[in-house]
Protein backbone atom coordinates (compact mmCIF):
# COMPACT_ATOMS: atom_id res chain seq x y z
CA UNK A 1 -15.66 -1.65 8.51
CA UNK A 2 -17.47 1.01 10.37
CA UNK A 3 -20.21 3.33 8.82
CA UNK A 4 -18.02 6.66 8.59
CA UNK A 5 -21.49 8.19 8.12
CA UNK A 6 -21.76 8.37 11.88
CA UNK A 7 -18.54 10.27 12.38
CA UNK A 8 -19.77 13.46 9.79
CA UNK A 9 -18.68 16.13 12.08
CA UNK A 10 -20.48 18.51 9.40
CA UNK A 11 -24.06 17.20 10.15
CA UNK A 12 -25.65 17.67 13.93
CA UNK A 13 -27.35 14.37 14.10
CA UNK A 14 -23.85 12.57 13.27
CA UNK A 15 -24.22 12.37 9.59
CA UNK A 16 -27.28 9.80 9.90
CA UNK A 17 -29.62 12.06 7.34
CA UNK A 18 -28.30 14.27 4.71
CA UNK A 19 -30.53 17.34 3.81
CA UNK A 20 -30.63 16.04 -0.36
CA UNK A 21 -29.30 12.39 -0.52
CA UNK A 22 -29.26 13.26 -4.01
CA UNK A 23 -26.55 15.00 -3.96
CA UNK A 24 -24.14 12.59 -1.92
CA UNK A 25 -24.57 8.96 -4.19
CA UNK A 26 -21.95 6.78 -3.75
CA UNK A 27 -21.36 7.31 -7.73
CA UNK A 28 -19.25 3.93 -7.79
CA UNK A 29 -21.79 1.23 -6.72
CA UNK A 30 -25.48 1.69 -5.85
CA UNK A 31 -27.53 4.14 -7.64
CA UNK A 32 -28.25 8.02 -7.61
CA UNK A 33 -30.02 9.17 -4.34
CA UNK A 34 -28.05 6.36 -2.64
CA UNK A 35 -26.52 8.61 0.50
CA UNK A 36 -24.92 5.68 2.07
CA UNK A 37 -21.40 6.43 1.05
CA UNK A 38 -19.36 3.62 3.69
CA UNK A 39 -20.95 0.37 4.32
CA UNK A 40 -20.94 -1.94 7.43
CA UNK A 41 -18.64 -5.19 6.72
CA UNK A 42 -21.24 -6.99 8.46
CA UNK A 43 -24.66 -6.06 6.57
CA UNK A 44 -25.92 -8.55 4.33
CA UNK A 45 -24.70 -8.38 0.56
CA UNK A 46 -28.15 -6.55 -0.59
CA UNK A 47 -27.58 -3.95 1.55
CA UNK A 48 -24.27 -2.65 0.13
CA UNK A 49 -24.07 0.07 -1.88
CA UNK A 50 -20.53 -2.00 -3.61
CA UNK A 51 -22.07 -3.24 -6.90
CA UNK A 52 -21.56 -6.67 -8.79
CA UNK A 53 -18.50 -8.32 -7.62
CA UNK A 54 -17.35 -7.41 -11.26
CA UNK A 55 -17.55 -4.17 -10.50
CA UNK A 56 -15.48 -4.42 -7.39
CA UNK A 57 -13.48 -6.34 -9.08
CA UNK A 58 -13.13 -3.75 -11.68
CA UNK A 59 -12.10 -0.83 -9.37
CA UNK A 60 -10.01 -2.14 -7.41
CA UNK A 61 -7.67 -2.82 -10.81
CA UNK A 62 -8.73 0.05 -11.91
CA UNK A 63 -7.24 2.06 -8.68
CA UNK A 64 -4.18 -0.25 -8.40
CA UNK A 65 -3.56 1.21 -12.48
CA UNK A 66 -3.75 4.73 -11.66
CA UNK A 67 -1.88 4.54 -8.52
CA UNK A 68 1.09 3.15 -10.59
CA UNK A 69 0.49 5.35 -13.31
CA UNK A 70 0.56 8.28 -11.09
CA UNK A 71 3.53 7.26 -9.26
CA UNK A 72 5.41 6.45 -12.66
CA UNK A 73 4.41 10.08 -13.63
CA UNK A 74 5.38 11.84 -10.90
CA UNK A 75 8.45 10.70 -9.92
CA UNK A 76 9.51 10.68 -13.65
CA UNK A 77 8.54 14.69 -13.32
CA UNK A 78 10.14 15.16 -9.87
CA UNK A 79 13.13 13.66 -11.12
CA UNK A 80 13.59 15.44 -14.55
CA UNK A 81 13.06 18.17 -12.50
CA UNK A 82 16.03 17.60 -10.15
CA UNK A 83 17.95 16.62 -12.76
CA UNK A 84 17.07 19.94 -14.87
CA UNK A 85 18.04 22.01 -11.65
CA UNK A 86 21.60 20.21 -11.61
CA UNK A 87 22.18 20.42 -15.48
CA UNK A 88 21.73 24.14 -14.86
CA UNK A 89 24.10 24.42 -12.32
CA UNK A 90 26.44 22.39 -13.10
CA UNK A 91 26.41 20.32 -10.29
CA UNK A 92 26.19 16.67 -10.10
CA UNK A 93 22.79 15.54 -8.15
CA UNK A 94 22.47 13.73 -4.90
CA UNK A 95 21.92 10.60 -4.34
CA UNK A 96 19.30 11.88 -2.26
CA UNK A 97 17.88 14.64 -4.60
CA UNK A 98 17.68 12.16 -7.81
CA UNK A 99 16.30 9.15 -6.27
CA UNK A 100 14.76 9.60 -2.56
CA UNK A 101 13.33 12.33 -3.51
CA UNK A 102 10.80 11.68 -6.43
CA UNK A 103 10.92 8.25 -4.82
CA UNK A 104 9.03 10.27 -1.56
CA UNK A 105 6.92 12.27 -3.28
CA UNK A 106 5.70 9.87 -5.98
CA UNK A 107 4.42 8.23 -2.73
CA UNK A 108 2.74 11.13 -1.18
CA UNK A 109 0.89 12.20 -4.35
CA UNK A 110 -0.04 9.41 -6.52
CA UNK A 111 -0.88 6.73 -4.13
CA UNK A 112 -2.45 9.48 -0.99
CA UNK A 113 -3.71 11.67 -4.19
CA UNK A 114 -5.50 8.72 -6.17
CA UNK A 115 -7.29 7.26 -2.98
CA UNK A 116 -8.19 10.40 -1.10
CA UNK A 117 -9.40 11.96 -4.76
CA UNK A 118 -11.58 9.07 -4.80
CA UNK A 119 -13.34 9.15 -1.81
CA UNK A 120 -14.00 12.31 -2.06
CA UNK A 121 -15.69 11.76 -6.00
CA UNK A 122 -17.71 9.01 -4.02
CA UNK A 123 -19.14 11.86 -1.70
CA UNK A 124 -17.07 11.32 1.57
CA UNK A 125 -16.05 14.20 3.41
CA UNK A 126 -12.92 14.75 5.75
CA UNK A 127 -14.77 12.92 8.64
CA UNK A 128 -16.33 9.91 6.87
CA UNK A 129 -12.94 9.28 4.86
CA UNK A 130 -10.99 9.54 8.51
CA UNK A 131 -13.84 6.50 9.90
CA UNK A 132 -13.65 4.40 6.40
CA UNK A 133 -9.82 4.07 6.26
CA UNK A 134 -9.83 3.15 9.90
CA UNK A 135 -7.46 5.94 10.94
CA UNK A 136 -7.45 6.07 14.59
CA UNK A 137 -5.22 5.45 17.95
CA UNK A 138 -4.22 1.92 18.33
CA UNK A 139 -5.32 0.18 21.41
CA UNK A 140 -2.59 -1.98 23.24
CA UNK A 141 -3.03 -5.21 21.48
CA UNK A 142 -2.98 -3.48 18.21
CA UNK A 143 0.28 -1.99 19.18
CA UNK A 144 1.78 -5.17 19.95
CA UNK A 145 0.55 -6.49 16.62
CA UNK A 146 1.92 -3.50 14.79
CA UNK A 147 5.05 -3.64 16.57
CA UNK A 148 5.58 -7.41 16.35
CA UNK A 149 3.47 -8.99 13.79
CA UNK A 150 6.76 -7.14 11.32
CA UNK A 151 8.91 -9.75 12.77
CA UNK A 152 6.42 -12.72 11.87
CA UNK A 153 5.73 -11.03 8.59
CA UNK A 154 9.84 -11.09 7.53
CA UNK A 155 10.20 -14.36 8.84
CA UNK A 156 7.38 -15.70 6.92
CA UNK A 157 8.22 -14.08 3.19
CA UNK A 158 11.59 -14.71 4.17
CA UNK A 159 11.34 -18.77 4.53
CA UNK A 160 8.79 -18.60 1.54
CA UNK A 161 11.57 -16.84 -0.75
CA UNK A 162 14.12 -18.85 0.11
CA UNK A 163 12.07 -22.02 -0.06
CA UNK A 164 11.76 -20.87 -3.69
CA UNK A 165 15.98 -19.94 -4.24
CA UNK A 166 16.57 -23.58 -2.88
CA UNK A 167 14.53 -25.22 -5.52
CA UNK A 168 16.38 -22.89 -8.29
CA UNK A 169 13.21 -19.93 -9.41
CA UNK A 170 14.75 -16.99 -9.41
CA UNK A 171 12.92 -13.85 -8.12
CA UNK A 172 13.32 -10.84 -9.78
CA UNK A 173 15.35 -7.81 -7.95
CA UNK A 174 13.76 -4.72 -6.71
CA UNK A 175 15.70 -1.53 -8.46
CA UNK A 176 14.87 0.66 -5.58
CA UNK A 177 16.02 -2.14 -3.03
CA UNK A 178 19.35 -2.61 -4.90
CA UNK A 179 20.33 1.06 -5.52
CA UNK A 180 19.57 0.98 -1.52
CA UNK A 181 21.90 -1.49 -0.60
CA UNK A 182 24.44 -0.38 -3.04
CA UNK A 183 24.33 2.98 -1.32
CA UNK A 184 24.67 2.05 2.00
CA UNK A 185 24.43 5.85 3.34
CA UNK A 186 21.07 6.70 2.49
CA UNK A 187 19.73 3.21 4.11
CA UNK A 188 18.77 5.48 7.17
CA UNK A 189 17.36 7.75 5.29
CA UNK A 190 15.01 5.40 2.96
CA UNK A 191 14.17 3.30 6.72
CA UNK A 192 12.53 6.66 7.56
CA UNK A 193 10.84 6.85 4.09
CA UNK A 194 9.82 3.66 4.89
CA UNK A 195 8.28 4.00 8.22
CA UNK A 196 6.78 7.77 7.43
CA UNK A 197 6.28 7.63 3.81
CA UNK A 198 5.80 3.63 2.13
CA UNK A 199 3.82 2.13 4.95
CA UNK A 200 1.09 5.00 5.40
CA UNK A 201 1.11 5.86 1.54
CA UNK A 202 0.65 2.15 0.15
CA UNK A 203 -1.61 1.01 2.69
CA UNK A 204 -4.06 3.54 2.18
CA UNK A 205 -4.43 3.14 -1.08
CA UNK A 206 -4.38 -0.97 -1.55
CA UNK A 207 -5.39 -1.86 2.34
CA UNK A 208 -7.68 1.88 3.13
CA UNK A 209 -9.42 2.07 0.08
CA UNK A 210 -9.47 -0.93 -2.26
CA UNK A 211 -9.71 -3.72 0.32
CA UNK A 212 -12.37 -1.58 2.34
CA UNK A 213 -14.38 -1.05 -1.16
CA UNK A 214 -14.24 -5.10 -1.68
CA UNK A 215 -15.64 -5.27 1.53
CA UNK A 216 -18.62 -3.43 0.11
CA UNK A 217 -19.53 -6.68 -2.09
CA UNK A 218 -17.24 -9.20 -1.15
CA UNK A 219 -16.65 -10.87 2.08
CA UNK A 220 -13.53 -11.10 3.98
CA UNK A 221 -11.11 -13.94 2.35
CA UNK A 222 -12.30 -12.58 -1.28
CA UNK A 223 -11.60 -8.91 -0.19
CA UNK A 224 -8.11 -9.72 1.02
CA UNK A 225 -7.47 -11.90 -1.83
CA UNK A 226 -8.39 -9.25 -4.18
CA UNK A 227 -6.39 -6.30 -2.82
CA UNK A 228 -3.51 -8.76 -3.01
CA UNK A 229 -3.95 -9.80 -6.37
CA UNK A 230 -3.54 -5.73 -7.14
CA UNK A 231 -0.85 -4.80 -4.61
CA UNK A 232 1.90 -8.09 -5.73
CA UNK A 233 1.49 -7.53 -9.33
CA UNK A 234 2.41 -3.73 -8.97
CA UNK A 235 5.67 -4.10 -7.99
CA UNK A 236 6.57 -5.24 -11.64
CA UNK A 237 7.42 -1.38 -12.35
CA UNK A 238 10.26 -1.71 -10.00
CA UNK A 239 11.60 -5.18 -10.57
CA UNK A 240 14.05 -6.31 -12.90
CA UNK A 241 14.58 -9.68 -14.80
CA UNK A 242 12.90 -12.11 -17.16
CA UNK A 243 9.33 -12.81 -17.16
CA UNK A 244 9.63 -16.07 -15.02
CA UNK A 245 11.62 -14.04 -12.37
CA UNK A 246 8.88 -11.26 -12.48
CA UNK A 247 6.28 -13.39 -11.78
CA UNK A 248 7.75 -15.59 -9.07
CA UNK A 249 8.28 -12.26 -7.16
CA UNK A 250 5.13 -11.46 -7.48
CA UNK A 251 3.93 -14.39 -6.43
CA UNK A 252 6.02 -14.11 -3.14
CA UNK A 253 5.12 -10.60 -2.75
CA UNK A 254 1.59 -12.17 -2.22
CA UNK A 255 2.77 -13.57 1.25
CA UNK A 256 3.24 -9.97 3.20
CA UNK A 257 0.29 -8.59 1.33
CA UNK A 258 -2.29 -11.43 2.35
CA UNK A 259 -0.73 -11.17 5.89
CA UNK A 260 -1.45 -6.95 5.86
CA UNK A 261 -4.99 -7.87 4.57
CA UNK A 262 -5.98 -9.94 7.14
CA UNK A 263 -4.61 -7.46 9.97
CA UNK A 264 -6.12 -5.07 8.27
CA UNK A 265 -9.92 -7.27 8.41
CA UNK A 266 -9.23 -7.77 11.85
CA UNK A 267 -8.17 -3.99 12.98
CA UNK A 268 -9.95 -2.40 11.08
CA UNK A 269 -7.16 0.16 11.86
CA UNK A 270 -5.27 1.73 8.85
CA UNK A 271 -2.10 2.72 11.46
CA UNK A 272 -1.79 -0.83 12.30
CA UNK A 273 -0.72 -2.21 8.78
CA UNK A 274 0.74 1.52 7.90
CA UNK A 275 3.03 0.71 10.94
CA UNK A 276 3.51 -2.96 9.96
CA UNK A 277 4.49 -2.29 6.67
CA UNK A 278 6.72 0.23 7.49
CA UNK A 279 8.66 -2.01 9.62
CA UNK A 280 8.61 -4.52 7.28
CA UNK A 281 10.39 -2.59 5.01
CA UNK A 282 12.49 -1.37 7.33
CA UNK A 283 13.71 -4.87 8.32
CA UNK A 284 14.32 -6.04 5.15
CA UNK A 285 16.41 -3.26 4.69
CA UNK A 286 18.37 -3.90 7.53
CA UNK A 287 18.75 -7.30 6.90
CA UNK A 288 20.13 -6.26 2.98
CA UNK A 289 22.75 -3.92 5.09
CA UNK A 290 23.99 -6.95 7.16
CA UNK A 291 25.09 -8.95 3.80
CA UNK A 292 26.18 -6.11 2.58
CA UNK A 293 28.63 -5.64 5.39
CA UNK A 294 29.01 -9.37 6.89
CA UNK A 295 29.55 -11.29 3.33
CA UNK A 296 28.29 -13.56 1.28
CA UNK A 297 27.80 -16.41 3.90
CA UNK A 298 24.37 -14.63 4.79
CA UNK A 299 23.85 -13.70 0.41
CA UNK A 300 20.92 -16.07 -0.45
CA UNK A 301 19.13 -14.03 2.78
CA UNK A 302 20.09 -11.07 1.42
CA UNK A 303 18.64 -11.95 -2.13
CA UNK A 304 15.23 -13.09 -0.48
CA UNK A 305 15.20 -9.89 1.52
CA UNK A 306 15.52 -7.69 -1.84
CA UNK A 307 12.77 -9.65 -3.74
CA UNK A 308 10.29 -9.23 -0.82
CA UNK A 309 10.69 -5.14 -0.83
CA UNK A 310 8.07 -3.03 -1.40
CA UNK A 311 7.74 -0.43 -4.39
């Protein structure tokens, strides 16, 4: 990743020196009146400011838990909310109020909230945060990545999944995936959450920010391995079924992340995986609305593309 110190629109010689380094530590890694707050993937291990791999290790769990937590929370809020508002009325709620709803804004706030609210404890300002998450135009051939690599991503989890349904495991289902499928009449509406909302939200925090602070200590195949290993296993909060099931989907779910990760390395653009996951989504999705509507000759596709959804 880049040094977003050299993007600090706040400091006239491009963020290079701070007046009191003091006061900017990275506090997670590397020790006070450390002002390097973003690290070059390609310096040398001594000169990161990342900490033991332990402590990387550590964090990025430690992230992963409070974006779930935080998304449990505040859709559980949003919800009760909407559901207070319709008990007081007397009118049923929406499809679309009670579940896209705190569904959208869960998103926004716990998983934007968590990782921005970090990066800003570890002294980054608007600028620097902007250059470490890699937000930034894509050039042509990451547009054709973004825009295709979807299609190689589905096709991928897709043969993996049912690889695993023809030798009789199970996956668990995704509750959000089947409540969207059941109701085919919101499916535009959650492809739009998916594109706009899932995508950016989810790869900021597990791609953005806990892959880009692995890169701090670890290098490359670790990194991606480890933001993995957090992203699969939080999809159990959404997935239903006995423990075997659970942890075969999660072990799928491992395919698209380990393919975002290593876009992601290569990028180094946030808005190509935010794109790619989107799409992802989106095709999986549409693939779930084609069984719906053409049968079950096409069903074991149909119960490989619900396993493989995101949260």
């Amino acid at each position: 990743m880049s040094d977003p110190s050299e993007f600090d629109a706040e400091s006239g010689d491009g963020g290079r020196e701070r007046d009191d380094p003091a006061n900017t530590a990275a506090r997670d890694g590397g020790e006070p009146g450390d002002a390097r707050t973003a690290v070059d993937a390609a310096d040398p291990p001594e000169e990161r400011g990342g900490g033991s791999a332990l402590r990387t290790v550590g964090v990025a769990f430690g992230l992963g838990v409070a974006g779930i937590l935080g998304l449990l929370a505040v859709t559980t809020l949003v919800g009760g909310v909407v559901f207070g508002v319709a008990a007081f009325t007397g009118r049923e709620p929406s499809l679309l109020g009670s579940f896209v709803v705190p569904f959208v804004v869960g998103q926004v706030v716990a998983f934007v909230g968590v990782s921005l609210g970090y990066l800003r404890w570890r002294g980054l300002n608007r600028g620097e945060i902007v250059a470490y998450l890699g937000v930034r135009r894509p050039s042509v051939v990451e547009s054709v990545i973004a825009l295709l690599g979807p299609i190689l991503v589905v096709v991928t989890a897709l043969t993996v999944s049912s690889l695993v349904l023809f030798f009789g495991t199970e996956p668990a289902q995704n509750q959000g995936a089947q409540m969207t499928l059941e109701n085919p009449s919101i499916i535009p509406v959650m492809i739009a959450a998916m594109l706009l909302v899932v995508g950016p939200c989810e790869e900021i925090l597990f791609r953005g920010v806990i892959q880009s602070r692995a890169r701090e200590t670890l290098s490359a195949v670790p990194a991606i391995l480890l933001a993995a290993a957090v992203f699969a296993p939080a999809h159990v909060v959404s997935l239903t079924g006995g423990a075997s099931a659970v942890v075969t989907s999660i072990s799928i779910l491992f395919v698209p992340s380990l393919i975002f990760g290593a876009v992601y390395e290569y990028t180094e653009n946030l808005v190509v995986v935010a794109v790619m996951h989107g799409l992802y989504n989106s095709l999986l999705l549409t693939i779930g609305y084609i069984v719906i509507t053409y049968g079950p000759e096409v069903e074991n596709a149909g119960q490989a593309s619900a396993a493989l959804f995101g949260l």
